[in-house]
Protein backbone atom coordinates (compact mmCIF):
# COMPACT_ATOMS: atom_id res chain seq x y z
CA UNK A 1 0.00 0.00 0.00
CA UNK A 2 1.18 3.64 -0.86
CA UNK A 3 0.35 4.94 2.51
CA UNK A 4 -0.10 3.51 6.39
CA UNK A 5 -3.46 1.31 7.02
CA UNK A 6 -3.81 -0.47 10.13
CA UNK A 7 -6.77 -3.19 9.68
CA UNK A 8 -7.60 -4.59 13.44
CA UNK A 9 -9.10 -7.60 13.57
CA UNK A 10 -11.89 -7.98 16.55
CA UNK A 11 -11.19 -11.67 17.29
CA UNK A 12 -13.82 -14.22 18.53
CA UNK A 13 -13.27 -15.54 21.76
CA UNK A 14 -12.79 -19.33 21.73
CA UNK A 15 -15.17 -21.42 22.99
CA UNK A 16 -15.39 -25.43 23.26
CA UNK A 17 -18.79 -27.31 22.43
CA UNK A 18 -19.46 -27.43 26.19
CA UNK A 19 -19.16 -23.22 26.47
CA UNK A 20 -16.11 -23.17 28.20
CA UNK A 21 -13.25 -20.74 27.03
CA UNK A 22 -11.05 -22.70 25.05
CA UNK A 23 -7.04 -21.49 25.19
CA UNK A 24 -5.86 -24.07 23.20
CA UNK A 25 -7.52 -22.40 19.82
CA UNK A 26 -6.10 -19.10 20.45
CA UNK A 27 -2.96 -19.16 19.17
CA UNK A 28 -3.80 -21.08 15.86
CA UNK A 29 -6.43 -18.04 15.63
CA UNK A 30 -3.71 -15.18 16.29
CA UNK A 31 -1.52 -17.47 13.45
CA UNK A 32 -3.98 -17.08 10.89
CA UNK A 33 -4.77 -13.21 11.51
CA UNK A 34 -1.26 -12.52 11.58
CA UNK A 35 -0.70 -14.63 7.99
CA UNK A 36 -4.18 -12.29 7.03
CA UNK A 37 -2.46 -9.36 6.40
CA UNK A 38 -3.99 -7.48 9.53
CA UNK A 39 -1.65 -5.41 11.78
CA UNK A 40 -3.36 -5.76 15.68
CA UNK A 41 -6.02 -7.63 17.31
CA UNK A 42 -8.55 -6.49 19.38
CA UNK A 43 -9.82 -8.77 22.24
CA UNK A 44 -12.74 -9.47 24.23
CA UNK A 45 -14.59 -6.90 22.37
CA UNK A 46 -18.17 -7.02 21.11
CA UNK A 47 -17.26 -9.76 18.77
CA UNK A 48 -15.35 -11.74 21.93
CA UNK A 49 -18.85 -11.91 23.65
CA UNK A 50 -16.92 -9.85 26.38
CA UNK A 51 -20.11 -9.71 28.32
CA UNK A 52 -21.31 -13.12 28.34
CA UNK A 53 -17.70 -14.21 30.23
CA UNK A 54 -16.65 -14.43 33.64
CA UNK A 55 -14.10 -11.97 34.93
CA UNK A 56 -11.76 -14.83 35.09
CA UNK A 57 -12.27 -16.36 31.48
CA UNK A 58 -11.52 -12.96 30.32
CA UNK A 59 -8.08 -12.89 32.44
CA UNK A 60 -7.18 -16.05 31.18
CA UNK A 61 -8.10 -15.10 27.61
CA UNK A 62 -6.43 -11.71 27.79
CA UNK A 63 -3.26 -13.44 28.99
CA UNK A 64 -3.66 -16.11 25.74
CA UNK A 65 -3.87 -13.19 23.24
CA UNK A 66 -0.61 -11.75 24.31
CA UNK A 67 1.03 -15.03 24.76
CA UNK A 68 -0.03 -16.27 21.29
CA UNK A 69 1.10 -12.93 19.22
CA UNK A 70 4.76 -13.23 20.94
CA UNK A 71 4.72 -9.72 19.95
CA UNK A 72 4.14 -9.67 16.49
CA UNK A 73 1.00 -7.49 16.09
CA UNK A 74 -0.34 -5.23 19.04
CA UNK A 75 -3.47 -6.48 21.48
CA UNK A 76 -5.98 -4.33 22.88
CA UNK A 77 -7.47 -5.87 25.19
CA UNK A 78 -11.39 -4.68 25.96
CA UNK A 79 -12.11 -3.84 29.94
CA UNK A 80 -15.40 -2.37 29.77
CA UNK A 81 -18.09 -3.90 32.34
CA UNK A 82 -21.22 -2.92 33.86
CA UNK A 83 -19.13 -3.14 37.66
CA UNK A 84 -16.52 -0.26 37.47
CA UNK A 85 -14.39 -2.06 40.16
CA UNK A 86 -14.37 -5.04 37.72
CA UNK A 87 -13.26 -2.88 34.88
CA UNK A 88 -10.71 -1.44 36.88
CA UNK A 89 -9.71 -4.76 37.72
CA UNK A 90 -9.23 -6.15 34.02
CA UNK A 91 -7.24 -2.78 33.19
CA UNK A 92 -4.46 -3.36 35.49
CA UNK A 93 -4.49 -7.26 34.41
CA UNK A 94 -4.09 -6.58 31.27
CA UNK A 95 -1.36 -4.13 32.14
CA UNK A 96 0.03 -7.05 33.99
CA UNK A 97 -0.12 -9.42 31.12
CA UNK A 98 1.94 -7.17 28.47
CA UNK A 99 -1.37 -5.94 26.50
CA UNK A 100 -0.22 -3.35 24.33
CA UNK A 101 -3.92 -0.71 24.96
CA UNK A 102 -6.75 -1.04 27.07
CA UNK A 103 -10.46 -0.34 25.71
CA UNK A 104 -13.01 0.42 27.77
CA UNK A 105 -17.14 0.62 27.20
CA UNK A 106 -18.94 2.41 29.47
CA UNK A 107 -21.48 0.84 32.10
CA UNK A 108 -24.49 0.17 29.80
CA UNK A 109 -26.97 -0.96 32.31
CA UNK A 110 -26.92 1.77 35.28
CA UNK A 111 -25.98 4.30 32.13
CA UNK A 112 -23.86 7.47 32.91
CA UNK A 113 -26.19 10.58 32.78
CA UNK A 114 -23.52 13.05 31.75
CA UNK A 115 -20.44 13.09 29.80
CA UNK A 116 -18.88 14.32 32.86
CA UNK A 117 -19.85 10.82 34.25
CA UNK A 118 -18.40 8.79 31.40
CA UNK A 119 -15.04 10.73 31.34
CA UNK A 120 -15.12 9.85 35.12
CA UNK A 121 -15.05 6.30 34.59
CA UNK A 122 -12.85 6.42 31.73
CA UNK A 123 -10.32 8.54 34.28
CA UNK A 124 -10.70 5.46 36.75
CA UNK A 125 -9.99 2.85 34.31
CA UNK A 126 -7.43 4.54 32.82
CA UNK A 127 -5.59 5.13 35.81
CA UNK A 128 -6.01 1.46 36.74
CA UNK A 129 -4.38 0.79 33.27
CA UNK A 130 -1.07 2.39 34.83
CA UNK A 131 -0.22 4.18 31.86
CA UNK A 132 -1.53 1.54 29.17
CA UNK A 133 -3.09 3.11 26.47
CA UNK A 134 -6.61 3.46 26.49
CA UNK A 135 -9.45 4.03 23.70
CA UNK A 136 -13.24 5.03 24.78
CA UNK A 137 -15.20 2.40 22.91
CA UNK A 138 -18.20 4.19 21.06
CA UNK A 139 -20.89 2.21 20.05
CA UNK A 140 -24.16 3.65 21.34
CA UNK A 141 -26.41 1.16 19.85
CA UNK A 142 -25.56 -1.66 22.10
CA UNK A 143 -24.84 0.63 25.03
CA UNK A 144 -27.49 2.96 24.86
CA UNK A 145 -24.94 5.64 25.54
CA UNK A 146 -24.97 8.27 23.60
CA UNK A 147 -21.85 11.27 23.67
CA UNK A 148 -20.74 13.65 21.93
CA UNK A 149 -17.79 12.03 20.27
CA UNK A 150 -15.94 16.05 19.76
CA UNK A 151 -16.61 17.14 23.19
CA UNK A 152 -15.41 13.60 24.48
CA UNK A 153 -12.00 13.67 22.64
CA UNK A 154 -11.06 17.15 23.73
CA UNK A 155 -12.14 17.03 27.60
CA UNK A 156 -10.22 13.51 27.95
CA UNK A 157 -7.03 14.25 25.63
CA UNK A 158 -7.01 17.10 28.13
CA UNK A 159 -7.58 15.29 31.31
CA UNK A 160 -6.84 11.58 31.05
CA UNK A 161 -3.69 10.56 30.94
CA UNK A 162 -3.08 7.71 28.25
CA UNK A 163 -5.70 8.65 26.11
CA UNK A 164 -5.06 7.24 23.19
CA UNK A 165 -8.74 7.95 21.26
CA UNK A 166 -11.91 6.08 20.19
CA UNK A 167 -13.14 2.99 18.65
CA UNK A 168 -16.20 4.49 16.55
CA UNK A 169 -18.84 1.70 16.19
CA UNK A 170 -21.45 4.23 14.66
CA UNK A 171 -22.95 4.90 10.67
CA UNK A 172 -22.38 7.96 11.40
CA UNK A 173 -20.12 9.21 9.56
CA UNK A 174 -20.20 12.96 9.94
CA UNK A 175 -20.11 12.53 13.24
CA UNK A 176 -16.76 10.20 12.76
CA UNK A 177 -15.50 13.05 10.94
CA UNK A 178 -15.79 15.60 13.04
CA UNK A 179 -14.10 13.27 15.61
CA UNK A 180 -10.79 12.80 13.83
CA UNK A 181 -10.80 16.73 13.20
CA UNK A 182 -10.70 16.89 16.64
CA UNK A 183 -8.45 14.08 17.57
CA UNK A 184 -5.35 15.25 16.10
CA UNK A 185 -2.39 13.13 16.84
CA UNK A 186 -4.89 10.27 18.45
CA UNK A 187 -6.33 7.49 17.02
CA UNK A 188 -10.19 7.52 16.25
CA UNK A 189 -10.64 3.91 14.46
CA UNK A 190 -13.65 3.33 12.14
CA UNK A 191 -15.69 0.47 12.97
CA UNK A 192 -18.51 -0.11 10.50
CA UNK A 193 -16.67 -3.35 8.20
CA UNK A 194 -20.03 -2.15 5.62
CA UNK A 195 -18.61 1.00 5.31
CA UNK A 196 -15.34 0.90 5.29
CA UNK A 197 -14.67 2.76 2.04
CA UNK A 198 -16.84 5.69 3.99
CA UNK A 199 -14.99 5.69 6.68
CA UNK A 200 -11.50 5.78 4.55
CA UNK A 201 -13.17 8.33 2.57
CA UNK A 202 -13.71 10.66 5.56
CA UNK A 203 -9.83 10.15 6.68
CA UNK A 204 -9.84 6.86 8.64
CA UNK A 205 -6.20 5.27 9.18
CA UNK A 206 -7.64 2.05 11.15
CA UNK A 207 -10.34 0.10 11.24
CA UNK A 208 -11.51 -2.98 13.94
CA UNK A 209 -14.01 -5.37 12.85
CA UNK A 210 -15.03 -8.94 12.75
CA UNK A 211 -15.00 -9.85 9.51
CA UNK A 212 -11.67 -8.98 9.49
CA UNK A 213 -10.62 -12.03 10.87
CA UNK A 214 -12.28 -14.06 7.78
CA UNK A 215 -12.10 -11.57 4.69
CA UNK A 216 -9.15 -9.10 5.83
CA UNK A 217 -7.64 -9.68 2.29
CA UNK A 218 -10.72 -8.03 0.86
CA UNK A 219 -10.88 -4.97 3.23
CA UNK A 220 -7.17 -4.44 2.34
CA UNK A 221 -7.88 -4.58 -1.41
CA UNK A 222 -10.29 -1.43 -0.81
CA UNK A 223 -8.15 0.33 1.00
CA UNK A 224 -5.29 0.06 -1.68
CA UNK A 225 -7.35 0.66 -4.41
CA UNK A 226 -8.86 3.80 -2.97
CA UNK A 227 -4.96 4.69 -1.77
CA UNK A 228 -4.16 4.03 -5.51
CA UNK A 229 -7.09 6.21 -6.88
CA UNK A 230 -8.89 3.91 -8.16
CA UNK A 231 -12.09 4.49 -6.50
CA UNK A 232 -14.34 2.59 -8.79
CA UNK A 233 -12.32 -0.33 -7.91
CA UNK A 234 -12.82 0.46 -4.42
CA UNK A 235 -16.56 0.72 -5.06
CA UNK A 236 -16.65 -2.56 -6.52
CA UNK A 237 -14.66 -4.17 -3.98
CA UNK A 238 -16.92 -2.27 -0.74
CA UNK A 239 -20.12 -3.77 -2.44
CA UNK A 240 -18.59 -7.20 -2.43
CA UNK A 241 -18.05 -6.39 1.48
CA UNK A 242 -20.96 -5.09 2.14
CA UNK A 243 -23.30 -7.31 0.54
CA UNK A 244 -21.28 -9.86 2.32
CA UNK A 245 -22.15 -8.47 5.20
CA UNK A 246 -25.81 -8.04 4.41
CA UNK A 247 -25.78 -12.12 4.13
CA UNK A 248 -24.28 -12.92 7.44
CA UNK A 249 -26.84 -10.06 9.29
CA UNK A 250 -29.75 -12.35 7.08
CA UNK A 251 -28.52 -15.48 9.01
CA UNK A 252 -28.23 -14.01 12.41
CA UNK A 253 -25.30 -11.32 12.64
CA UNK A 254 -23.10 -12.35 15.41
CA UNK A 255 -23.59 -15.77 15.24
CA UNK A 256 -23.31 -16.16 11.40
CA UNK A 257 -20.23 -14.25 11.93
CA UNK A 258 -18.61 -16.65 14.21
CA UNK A 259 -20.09 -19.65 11.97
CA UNK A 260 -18.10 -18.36 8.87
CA UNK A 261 -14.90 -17.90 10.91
CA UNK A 262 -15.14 -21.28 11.97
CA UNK A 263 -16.00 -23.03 8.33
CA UNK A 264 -13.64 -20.54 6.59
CA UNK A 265 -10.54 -19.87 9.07
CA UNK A 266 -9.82 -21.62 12.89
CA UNK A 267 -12.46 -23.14 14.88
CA UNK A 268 -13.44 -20.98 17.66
CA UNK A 269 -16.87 -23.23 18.50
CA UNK A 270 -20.43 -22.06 19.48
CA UNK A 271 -21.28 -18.56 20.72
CA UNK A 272 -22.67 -18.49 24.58
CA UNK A 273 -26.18 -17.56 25.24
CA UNK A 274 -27.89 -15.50 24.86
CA UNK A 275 -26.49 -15.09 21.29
CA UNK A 276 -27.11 -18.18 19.15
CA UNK A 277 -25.21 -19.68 16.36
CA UNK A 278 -26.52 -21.01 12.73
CA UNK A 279 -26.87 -24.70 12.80
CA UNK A 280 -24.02 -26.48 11.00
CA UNK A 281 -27.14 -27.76 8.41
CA UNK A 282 -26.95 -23.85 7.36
CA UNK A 283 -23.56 -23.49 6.31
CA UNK A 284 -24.23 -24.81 2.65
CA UNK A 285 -26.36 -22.05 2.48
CA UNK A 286 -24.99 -19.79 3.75
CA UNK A 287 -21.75 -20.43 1.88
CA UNK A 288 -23.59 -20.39 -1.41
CA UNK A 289 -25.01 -16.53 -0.72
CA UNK A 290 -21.32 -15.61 -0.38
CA UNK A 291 -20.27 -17.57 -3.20
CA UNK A 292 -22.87 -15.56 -4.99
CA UNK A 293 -21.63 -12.08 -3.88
CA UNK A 294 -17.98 -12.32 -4.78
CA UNK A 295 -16.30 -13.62 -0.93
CA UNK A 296 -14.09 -16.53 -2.65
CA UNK A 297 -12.82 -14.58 -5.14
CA UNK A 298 -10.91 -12.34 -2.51
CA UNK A 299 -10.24 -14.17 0.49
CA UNK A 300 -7.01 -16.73 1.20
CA UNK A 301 -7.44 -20.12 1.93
CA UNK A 302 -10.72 -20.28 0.68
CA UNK A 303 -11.03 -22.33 -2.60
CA UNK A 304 -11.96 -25.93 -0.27
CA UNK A 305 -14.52 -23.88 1.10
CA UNK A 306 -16.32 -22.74 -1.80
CA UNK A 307 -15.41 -25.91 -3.66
């Protein structure tokens, strides 16, 4: 690529068929991301089912991540829980464990009223971190929390020490915009995989997402073709993504997700309730309605899968 793209895969947490975490399938997972092409890994995230797991699985996990990449690609490791103590807790673990950043959602169920409250607990956590890195996670549509992303960047870049900048899990894309005008030297990482090309288009320099960890090849061909002005390339190449995308969601979103990184990559096993997985009996399917869009054509390591 002509210029600096960091693509961030949110890995799956493993799980084995009886829902327990399952270390032993991390570090074949962090193998294959790192021969993907993408440059970090985010952990215990949204797509790691962070809230679904024990304060101890996600130790244990968090320690796996970092063991397994031996330092080849940067973790973040995701701290965010509804218990600020716990949070607090997981943010000087992962310190402890050699995580390269800390992430942090804020309490979604008891919500913070004010943005003075979330830049509270983002002070807490931070400090906790002991000087790790640490990115406000954005994504008001599972949390219900809503902030202004502008206001947020220049009251904690201020105020926080460590603040590193956001992960933006939000459509919108003005609003993503504005953010990165703001953020200056920090990081404000687009994460919409769908719109990708949008968020590139508005100035984006990393992305985190889940289907990264299946179809990173792809997401890096629209970033170099847009980097190589080619943007009806990049068009092309986003609509293959995104309709993609738009099959997986069909099937059950999550789930599917984690179904087509199993079939297509490392087996991770079954999602933990309350999310639910496609049956195995669906896969065909399934696979056919990506065959149809284009995925084979632009993913590694696929052709058995399609065959």
């Amino acid at each position: 690529m002509s210029a600096s793209f960091d693509l961030i895969a949110a890995a799956p947490s493993p799980l084995a068929e009886n829902g327990a975490i399952n270390l032993e399938m991390v570090r074949p997972l962090v193998d294959h991301l790192v021969e993907s092409g993408v440059t970090g890994l985010f952990a215990l995230g949204t797509t790691g089912e962070c809230m679904s797991l024990t304060t101890s699985e996600r130790q244990s996990l968090a320690e796996e991540f970092v063991r397994s990449s031996d330092g080849r690609i940067p973790v973040t490791v995701h701290v965010g829980h509804n218990s600020l103590a716990e949070a607090c807790g997981l943010a000087t673990h992962a310190k402890l464990a050699g995580a390269d950043a800390i992430a942090m959602l804020p309490p979604c169920y008891f919500k913070p009223n004010s943005l003075d409250a979330v830049l509270e607990c983002l002070r807490c956590v931070a400090s906790a971190g002991k000087g790790l890195p640490i990115y406000y996670y954005h994504i008001p549509h599972l949390t219900g929390v809503p902030v202004d992303i502008v206001e947020l960047i220049g009251r904690a870049d201020d105020t926080i020490d460590g603040f590193a900048g956001v992960k933006f899990t939000s459509p919108a894309v003005d609003l993503f915009q504005l953010g990165l005008a703001e953020a200056g030297e920090k990081t404000v990482a687009f994460g919409v995989d769908e719109m990708l090309l949008s968020g590139v288009l508005a100035g984006a320099t990393m992305a985190i997402g889940s289907t990264y960890n299946f179809a990173a090849p792809l997401f890096l061909s629209v970033v170099q073709a847009f980097q190589e002005g080619d943007l009806e390339e990049a068009r092309r190449l986003q609509q293959v993504a995104t309709s993609m995308i738009h099959v997986l969601i069909r099937h059950g979103g999550l789930g599917a997700i984690k179904l087509a990184i199993n079939e297509l990559t490392v087996d991770c096993g079954p999602t933990r309730l309350p999310l639910r997985m496609p049956s195995g009996e669906q896969w065909p399917i399934i696979r056919e309605e990506l065959a149809e869009v284009g995925l084979f054509d632009w993913c590694q390591g696929l052709a058995s899968a399609d065959s």
